[in-house]
Structure formats: C-alpha cells, structure tokens
Protein backbone atom coordinates (compact mmCIF):
# COMPACT_ATOMS: atom_id res chain seq x y z
CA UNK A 1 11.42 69.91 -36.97
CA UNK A 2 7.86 69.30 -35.81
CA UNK A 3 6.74 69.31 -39.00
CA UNK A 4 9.57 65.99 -39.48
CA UNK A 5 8.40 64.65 -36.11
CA UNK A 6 4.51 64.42 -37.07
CA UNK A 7 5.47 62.81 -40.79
CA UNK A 8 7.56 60.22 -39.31
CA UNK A 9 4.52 59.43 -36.90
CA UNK A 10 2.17 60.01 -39.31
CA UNK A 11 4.08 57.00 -41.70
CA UNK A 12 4.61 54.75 -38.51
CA UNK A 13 0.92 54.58 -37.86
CA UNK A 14 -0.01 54.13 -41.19
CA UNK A 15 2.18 51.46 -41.63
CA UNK A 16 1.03 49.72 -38.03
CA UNK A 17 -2.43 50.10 -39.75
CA UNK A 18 -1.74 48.44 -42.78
CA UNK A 19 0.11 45.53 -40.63
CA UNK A 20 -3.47 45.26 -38.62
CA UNK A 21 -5.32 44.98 -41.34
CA UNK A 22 -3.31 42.70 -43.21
CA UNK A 23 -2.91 40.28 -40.31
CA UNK A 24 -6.58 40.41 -40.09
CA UNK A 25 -7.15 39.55 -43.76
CA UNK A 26 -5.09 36.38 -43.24
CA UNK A 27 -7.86 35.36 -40.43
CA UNK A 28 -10.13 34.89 -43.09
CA UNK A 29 -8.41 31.86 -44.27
CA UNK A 30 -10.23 28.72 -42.61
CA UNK A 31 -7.15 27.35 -41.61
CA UNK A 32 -4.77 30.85 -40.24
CA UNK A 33 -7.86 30.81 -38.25
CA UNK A 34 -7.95 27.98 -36.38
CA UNK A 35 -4.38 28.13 -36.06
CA UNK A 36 -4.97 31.48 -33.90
CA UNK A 37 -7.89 30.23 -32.58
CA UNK A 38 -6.78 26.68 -30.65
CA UNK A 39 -3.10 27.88 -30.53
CA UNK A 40 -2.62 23.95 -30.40
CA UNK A 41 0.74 24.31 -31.78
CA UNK A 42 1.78 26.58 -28.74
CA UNK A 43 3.33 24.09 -26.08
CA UNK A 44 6.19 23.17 -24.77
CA UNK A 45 6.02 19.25 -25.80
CA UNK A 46 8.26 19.68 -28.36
CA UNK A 47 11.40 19.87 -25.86
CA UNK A 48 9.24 18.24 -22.35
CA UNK A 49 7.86 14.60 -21.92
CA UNK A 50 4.40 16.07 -20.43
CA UNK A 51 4.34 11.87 -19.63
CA UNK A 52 6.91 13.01 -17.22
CA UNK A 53 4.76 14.36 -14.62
CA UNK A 54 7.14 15.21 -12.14
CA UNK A 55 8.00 18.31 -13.29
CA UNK A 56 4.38 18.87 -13.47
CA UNK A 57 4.90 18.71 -9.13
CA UNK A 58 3.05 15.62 -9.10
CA UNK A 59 4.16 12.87 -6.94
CA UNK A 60 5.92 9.92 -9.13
CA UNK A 61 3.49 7.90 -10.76
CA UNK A 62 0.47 10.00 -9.01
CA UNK A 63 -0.55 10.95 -12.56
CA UNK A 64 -1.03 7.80 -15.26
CA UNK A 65 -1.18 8.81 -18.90
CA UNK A 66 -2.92 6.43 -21.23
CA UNK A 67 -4.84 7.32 -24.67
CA UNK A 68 -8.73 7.40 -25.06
CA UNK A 69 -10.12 6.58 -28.92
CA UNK A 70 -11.95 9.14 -30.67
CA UNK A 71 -13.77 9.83 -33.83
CA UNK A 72 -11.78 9.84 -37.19
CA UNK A 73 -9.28 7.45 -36.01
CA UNK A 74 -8.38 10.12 -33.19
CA UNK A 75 -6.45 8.83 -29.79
CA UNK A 76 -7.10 11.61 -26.97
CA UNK A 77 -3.29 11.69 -24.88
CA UNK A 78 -4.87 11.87 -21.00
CA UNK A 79 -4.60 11.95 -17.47
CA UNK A 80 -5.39 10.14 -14.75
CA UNK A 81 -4.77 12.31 -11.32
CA UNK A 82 -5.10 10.27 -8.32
CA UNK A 83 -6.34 11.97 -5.04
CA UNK A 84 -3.04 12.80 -3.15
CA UNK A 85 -4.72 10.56 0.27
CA UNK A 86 -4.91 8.12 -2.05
CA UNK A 87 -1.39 8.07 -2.99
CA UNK A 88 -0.08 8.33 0.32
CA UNK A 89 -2.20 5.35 1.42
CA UNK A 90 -0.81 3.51 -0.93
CA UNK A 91 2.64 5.21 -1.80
CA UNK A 92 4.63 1.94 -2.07
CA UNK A 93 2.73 -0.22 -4.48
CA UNK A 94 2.16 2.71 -6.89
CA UNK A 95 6.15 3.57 -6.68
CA UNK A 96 6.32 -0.17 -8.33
CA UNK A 97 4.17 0.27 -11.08
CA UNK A 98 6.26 0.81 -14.91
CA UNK A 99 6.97 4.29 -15.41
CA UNK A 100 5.20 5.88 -19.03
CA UNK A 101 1.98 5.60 -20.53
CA UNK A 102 -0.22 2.77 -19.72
CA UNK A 103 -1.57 0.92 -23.19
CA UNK A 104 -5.24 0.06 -21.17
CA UNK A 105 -6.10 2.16 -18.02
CA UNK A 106 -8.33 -0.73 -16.79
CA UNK A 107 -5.68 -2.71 -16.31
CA UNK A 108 -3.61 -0.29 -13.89
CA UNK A 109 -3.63 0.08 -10.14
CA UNK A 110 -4.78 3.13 -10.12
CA UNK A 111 -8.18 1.90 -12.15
CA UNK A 112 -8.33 -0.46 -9.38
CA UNK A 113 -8.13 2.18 -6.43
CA UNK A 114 -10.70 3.94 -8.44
CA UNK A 115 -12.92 1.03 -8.67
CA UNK A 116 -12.62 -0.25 -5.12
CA UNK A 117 -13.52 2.73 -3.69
CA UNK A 118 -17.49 2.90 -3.70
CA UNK A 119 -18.14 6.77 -3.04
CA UNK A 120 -15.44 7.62 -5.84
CA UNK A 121 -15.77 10.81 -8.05
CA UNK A 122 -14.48 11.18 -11.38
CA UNK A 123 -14.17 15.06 -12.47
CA UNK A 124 -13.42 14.96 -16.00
CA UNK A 125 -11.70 18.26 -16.96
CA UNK A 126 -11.59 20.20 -20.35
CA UNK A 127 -8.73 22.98 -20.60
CA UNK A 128 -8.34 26.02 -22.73
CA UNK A 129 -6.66 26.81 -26.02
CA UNK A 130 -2.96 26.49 -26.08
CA UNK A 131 -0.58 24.53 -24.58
CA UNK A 132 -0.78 20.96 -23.47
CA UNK A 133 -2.60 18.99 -20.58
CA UNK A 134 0.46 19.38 -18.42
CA UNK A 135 1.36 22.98 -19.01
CA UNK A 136 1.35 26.54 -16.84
CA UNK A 137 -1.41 26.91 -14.12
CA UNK A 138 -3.34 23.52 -15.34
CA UNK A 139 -1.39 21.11 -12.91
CA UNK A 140 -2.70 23.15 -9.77
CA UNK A 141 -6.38 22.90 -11.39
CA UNK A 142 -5.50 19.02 -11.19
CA UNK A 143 -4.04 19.18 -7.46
CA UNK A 144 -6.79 21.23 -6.03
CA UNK A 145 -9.50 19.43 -7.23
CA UNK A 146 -8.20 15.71 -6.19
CA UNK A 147 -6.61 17.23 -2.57
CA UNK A 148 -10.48 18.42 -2.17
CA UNK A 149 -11.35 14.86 -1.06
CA UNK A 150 -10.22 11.29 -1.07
CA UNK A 151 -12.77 10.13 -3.36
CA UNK A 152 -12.20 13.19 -5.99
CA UNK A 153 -10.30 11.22 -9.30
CA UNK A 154 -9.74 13.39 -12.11
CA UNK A 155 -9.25 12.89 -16.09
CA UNK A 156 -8.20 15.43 -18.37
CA UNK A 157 -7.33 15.39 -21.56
CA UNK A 158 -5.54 16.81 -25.02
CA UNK A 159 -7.88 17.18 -27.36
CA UNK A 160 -7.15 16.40 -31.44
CA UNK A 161 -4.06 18.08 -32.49
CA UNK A 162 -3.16 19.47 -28.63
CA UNK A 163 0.01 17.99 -27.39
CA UNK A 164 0.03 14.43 -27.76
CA UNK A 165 -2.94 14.20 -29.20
CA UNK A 166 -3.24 13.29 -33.46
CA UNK A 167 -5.59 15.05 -35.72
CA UNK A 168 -6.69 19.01 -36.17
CA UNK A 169 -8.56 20.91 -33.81
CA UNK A 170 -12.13 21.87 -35.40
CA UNK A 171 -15.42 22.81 -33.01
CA UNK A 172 -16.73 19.24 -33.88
CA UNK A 173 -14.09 17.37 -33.57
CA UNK A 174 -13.35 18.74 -30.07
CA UNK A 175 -17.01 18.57 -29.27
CA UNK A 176 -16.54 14.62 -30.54
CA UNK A 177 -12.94 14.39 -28.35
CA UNK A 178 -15.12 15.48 -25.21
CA UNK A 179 -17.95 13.37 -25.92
CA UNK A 180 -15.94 10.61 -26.33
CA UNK A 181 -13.92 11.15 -22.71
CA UNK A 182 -17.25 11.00 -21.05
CA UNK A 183 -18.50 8.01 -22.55
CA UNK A 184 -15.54 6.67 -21.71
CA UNK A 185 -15.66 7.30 -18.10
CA UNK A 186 -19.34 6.33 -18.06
CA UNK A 187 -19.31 3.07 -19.84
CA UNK A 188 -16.05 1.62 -20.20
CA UNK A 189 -14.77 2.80 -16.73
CA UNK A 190 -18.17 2.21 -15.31
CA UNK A 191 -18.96 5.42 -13.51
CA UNK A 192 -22.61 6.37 -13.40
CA UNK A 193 -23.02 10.28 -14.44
CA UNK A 194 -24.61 10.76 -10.54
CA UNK A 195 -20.72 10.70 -9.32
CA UNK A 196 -19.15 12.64 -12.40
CA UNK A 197 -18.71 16.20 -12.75
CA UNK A 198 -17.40 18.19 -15.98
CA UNK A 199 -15.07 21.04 -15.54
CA UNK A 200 -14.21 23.14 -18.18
CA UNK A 201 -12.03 26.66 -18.47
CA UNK A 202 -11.98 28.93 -21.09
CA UNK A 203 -12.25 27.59 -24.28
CA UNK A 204 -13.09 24.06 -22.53
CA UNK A 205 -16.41 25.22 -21.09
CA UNK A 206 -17.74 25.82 -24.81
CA UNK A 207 -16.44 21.87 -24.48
CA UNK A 208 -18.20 21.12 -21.58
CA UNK A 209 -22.07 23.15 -23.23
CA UNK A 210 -21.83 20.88 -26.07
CA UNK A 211 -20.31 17.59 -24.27
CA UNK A 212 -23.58 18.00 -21.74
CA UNK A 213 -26.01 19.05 -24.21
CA UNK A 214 -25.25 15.69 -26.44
CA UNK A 215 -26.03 13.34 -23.27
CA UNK A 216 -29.18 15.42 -21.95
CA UNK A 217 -30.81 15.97 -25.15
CA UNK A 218 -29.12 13.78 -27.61
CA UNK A 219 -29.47 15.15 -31.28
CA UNK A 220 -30.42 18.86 -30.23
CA UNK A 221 -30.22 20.82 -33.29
CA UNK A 222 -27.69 23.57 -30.81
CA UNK A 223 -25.19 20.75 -31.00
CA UNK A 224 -24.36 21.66 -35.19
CA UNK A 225 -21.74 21.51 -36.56
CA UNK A 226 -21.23 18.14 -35.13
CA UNK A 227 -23.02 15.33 -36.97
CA UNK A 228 -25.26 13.76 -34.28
CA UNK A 229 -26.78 10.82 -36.88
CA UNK A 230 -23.49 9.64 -38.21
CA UNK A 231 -22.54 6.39 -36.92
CA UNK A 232 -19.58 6.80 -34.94
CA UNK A 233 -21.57 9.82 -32.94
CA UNK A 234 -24.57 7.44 -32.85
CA UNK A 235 -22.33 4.60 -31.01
CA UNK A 236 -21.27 7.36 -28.54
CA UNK A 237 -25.26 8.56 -27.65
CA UNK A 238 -26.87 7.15 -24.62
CA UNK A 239 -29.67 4.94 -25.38
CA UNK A 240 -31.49 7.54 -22.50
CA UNK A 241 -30.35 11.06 -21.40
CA UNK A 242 -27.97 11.60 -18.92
CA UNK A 243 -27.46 14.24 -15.98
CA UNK A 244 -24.03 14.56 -14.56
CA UNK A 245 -23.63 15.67 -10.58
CA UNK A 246 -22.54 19.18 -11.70
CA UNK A 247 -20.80 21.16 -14.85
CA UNK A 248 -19.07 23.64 -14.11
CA UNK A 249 -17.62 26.34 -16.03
CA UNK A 250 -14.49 28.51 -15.45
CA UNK A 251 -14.21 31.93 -17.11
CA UNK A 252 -16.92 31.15 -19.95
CA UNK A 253 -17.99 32.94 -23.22
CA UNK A 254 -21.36 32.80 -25.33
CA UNK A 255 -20.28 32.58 -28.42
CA UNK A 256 -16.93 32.82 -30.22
CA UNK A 257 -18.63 36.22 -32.25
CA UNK A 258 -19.90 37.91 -29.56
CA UNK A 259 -16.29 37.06 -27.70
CA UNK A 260 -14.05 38.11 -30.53
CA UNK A 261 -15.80 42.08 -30.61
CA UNK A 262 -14.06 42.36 -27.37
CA UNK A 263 -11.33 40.25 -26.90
CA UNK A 264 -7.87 41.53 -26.45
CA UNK A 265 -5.02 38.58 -26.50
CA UNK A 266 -3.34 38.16 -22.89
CA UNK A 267 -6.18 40.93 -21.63
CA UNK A 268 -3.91 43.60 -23.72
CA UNK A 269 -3.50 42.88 -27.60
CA UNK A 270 -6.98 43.98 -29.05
CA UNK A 271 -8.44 41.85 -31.92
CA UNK A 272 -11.18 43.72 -33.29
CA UNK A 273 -11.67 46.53 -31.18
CA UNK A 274 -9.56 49.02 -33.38
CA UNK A 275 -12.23 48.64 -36.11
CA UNK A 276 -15.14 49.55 -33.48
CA UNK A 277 -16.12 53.15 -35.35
CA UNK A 278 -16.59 50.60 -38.59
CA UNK A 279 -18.68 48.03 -37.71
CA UNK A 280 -19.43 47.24 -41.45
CA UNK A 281 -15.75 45.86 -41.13
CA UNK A 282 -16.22 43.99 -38.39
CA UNK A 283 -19.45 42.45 -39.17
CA UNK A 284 -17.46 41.34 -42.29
CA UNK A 285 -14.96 39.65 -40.23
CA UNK A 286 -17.40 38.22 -38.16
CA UNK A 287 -19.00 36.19 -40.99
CA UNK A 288 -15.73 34.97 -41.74
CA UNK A 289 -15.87 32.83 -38.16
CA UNK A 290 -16.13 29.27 -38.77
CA UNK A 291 -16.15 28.14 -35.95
CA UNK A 292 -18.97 29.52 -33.69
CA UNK A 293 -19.13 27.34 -30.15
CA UNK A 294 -22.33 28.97 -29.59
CA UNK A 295 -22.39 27.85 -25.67
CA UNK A 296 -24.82 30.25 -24.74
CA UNK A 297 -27.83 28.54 -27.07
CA UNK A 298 -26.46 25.41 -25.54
CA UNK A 299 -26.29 26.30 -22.41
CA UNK A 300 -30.15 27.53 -22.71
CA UNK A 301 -31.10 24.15 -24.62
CA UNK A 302 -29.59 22.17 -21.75
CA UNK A 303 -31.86 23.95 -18.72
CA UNK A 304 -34.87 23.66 -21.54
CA UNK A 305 -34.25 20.00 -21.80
CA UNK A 306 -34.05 18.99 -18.27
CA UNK A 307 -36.93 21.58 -17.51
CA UNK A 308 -39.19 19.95 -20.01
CA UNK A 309 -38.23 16.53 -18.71
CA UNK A 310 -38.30 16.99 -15.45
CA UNK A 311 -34.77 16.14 -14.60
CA UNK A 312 -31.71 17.10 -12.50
CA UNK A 313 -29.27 19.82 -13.27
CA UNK A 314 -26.67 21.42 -11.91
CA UNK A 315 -25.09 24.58 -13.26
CA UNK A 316 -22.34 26.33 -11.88
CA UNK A 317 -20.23 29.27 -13.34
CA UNK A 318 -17.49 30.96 -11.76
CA UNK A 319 -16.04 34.28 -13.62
CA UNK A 320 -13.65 36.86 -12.28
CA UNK A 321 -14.89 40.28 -12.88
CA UNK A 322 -11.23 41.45 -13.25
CA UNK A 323 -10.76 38.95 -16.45
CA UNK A 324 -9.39 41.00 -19.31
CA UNK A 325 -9.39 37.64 -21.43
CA UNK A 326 -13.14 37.19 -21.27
CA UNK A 327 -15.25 39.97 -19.70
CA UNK A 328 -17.64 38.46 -16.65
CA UNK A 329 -20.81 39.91 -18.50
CA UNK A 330 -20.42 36.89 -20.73
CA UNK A 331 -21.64 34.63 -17.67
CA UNK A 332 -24.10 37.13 -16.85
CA UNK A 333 -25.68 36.45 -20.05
CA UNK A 334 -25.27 32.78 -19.87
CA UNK A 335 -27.21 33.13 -16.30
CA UNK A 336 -29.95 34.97 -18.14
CA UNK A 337 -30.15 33.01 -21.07
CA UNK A 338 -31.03 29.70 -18.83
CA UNK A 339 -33.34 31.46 -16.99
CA UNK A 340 -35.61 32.09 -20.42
CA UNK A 341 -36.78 28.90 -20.09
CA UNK A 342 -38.71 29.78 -17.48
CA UNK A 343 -39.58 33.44 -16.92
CA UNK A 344 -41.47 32.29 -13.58
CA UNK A 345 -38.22 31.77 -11.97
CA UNK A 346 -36.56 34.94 -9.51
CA UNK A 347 -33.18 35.35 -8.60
CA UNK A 348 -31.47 35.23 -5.60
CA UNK A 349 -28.77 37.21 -5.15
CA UNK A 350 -25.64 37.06 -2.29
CA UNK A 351 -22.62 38.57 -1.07
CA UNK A 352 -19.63 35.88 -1.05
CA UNK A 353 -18.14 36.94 1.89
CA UNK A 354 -15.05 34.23 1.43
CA UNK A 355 -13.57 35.39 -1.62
CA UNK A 356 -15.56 39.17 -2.78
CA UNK A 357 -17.81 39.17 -5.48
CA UNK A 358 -21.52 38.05 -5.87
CA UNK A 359 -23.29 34.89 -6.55
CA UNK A 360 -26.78 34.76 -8.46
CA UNK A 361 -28.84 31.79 -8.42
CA UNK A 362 -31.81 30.43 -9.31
CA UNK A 363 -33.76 26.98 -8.46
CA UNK A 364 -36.10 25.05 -10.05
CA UNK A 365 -37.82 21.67 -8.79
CA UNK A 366 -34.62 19.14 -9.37
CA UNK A 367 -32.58 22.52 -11.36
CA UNK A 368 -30.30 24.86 -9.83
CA UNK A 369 -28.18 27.38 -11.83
CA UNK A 370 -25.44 29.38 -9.80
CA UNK A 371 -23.55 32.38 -11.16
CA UNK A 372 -20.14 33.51 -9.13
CA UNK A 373 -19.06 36.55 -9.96
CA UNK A 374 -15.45 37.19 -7.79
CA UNK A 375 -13.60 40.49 -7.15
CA UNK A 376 -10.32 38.78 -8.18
CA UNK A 377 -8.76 35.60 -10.15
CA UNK A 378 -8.59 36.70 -13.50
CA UNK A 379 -8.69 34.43 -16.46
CA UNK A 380 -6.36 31.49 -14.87
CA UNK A 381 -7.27 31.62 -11.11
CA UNK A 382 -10.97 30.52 -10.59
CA UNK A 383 -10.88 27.66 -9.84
CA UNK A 384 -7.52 28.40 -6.70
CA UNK A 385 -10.71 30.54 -4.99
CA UNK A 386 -12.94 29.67 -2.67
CA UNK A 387 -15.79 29.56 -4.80
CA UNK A 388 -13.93 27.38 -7.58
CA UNK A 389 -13.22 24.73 -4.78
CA UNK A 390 -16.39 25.38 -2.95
CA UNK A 391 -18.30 24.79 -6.77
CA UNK A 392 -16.73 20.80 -6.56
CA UNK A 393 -17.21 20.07 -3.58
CA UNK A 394 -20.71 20.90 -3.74
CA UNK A 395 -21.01 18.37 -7.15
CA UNK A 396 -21.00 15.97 -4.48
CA UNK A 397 -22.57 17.16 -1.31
CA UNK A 398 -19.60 18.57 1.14
C-alpha cells in the first residue's frame, strides 16, 4: 500500500514537473512573454466603462477621460483627477459639463481650474502591469494624492494595449507612451517640470527611470531599446534637460532579470525559483528576456547626469519590506547604485517613527535621494502610508 501511495506521488510530481517546465518553454516565445509579462489583457474593461468613474468612488464628473497621442499612431486612454476641494468649490458647474470622454482636454473646465490656479501641481502617475487605469487599489492612489492638497491635479494613464489604450505593450513603446504623457503636460498643458512630479508603482517606476532619464539626459545610451534619434522621439526631446519637482517610485525593481530569479506571482506562485539548484537553466531562461527595463542603470545615469551638470534632483523610493511581489533589497540596490556616482557622499540613516521601517538618504548640493523602507504595505499599499503621502507632499514643499 505504501509502496502504491509513493508511485502515485512519485507520477504526480513528475507530471507537475513536466507542466513547469513546459509552461516555461512557452516563455521563450517573444510574444507568450509579453503576454505574461504586461498582463494587459487582464482587466475588467471588457464588461465595465472604466469612463464611468463612479464606480471607481469618484465624485461624478471629478475624473475627465480624454486620449493623449503617442508614437506609432498610439492614443494613450487617461485621466484627469481633480483635487476633491476643487470639486466641491465648484460642484455645480462641473455637474453640467457632458458626461464621457472629452475629444481635447484644453477645452474642458477642469483644464481651466487647472490653469487658473497659479500654485497648481500636476502628478502624472504610471501604474503596474495588469488591469486598467481604473481598476483594484489604483483609484485610492488617485484620491490620496489629489485630497493631499488643493493644488495636487493628477494624470494617469493606459499605456499601448492596456485598457483603452490601442497598440502592444513593448519596453519602448511604454517608455515612448510615458514620454509622451509628460511632454504633454509640459508643453501642450503648459506646466513647467518645477510643479510636476512622476509617480510610478511597480512595473510603472521602470516607466518613470526611463521617462526621467529621456528629459535629464536626452539620448543616454541606458535609455535602449527605445530609439532616441528617430523623429517622432526627436519631436518629443526637450531642446534643454529637464528636472521634475520629485519622482517617486512605489515598490521598484532593478532590472526585469535580476527580478524574475526571485519573483513569485501574487507573492506565492514561484517563477524561476524551482530551477535554483540549476542555474545553467535559469541563466538560459534569462537570455531569453526581451525585455530588460534595466531601471537600476537608469536610475544611476539620472543622479550621474544631474551630478555632472549641476542640477536638481529629487529621488524618492518607498518599498515595503513585507512585499512578496518585489523584495525591498531591490530599492536598496537602487539607493546604492545612485550613490556610485559619487563615493564622497555618506548616508544618513532614520527611524520613521509614523509608519515603522527606516529611511536612508543621501544629499548632494541641489540632489537628494531618499530610500523608505516600511514595516508594512506590501506590494499595493505604499503609497496609503505615511511615508507614500508624506513623499508628495514633500515634491512640493508641505
């Protein structure tokens, strides 16, 4: 009978192992692995009008959606969030306004109460992989950051093949789809970078490296595989670089490699780890990545740049060291890799008292680089902590 019991098991893990290892094989393929990569297909648009943001728990007409051109004939489906004083103040006019998309932006009310207002903020926000701009915890991202302050707009967006958005997700076309958000907030909205801030979580701040890396150091050889000299990414680079009030990053990795040796889907299903006594097989796999979003050579280009140049920069990551998703000692490296480029610097290092955890942090001349490391929040909830709000409302002095 045992003998029975330890055959059947025997059989069932072989058979689990040959299931592993040929769902692995299909990752090879370019395109099975951006599929499980970006997850774009994931979302519940197919049954929900995300334009209908009420059952987001926005106010009516609080959010405006409206479409941002891209590269390859792309059109981004985004957000506008209006700060929730802002509404109130002026509840009754906004209640007027058509309901749906807007076909220009500039030519809404809310543009104007953006406009009018001379200390307003624009945060322009890049989300993970999966889902849609609209979907799970990504609404409260939106609520907290606009109910920080009256003057705190926010934009977010779908990038290619996400939701709304046309087109398929690849690591230049999303670097494109964020480059071409801030441009758009910067010179056809007409916000200077001083009042804008880039937030990105997850997958978004490998967005946010490369979107801030293109307008400090336009060209930088980190930014491949995006194609800095061909004309439509040439139309989108400032004729001088350009240093935002603060990026901040949510829950980042330093490269998609490095990430996947570890990673474990939901914090639970492991990717690669079964294969860790070969690592002939997983090097193998590894090489098969095509998409790298190397943010931590980014990252380190970006404090060399503004270094070099003498220039401002503002650096802020928040990771929970309870993240299953993306283990904290991804930031940690991030933090040291931007201090390379300048071994004079030393660290300071501090309790945070509000939420548990540690910050790290080091300061240059017009640089600062800031490291939050929290007890608790895992992958989703950085940015509901004290240190997540804290991290915005410093973009713009409290």
């Amino acid at each position: 009978m045992a003998v029975g019991f330890f055959s059947r098991s025997f059989w069932v893990l072989t058979a689990l192992g040959g299931i592993y290892i040929a769902l692995l094989s299909t990752l090879t393929f370019v395109d099975v692995q951006r599929f499980a990569l970006y997850a774009n297909k994931f979302h519940t648009g197919y049954w929900d009008d995300v334009s209908e943001t009420e059952r987001s728990g926005f106010s009516k007409h609080q959010v405006t959606p409206f479409f941002i051109d891209s590269t390859d004939n792309v059109k981004l489906y985004a957000w506008h969030v209006l700060p929730i004083s802002v509404y109130g103040k002026h509840r009754d006019i906004i209640l007027s306004q058509p309901d749906g998309l807007v076909e220009d932006f500039k030519q809404s009310l809310p543009y104007k109460l953006l406009k009018d207002d001379p200390d307003s903020k624009v945060i322009v926000s890049f989300h993970g992989n999966a889902g849609h701009v609209g979907q799970g915890f990504r609404p409260d991202i939106y609520r907290t950051v606009t109910g920080l302050s009256p003057h705190n707009h926010l934009i977010a967006i779908d990038y290619r093949g996400f939701g709304a958005s046309n087109g398929s997700p690849t690591e230049a076309g999303l670097i494109a789809d964020g480059i071409s958000t801030v441009d758009y907030v910067v010179n056809i909205l007409g916000i200077p970078p001083a009042r804008i801030a880039i937030l990105g979580q997850s997958l978004g701040t490998a967005v946010s490296s490369a979107v801030a890396l293109h307008f400090a150091s336009p060209g930088a050889p980190e930014l491949a595989p995006l194609n800095s000299s061909s004309p439509e990414i040439q139309a989108l680079t400032p004729a001088a670089p350009m240093d935002f009030a603060k990026i901040i990053l949510l829950a980042p990795f330093t490269d998609l490699p490095t990430l996947l040796r570890t990673y474990r889907i939901s914090g639970i299903i492991p990717v690669l780890s079964p294969l860790r006594y070969h690592p002939k097989a997983v090097d193998w796999m590894l090489k098969h990545v095509v998409d790298i979003w190397d943010s931590a050579a980014r990252l380190e280009a970006l404090t060399r740049a503004t270094v070099s140049d003498g220039r401002t920069l503002d650096l802020h990551v928040v990771h929970a060291m309870d993240d299953w998703d993306i283990r904290y000692t991804h930031s940690v490296d991030i933090f040291k890799r931007t201090m390379r480029t300048d071994a004079s610097r030393t660290v300071a290092t501090t309790d945070l008292k509000f939420r548990g955890g540690e910050r790290r942090q080091w300061l240059g001349p017009d640089q600062v680089c800031t490291i939050d490391m929290l007890n608790y929040g895992g992958h989703n909830r950085a940015m509901k902590s004290s240190a997540g709000q804290l991290a915005v409302l410093e973009a713009f002095g409290l």
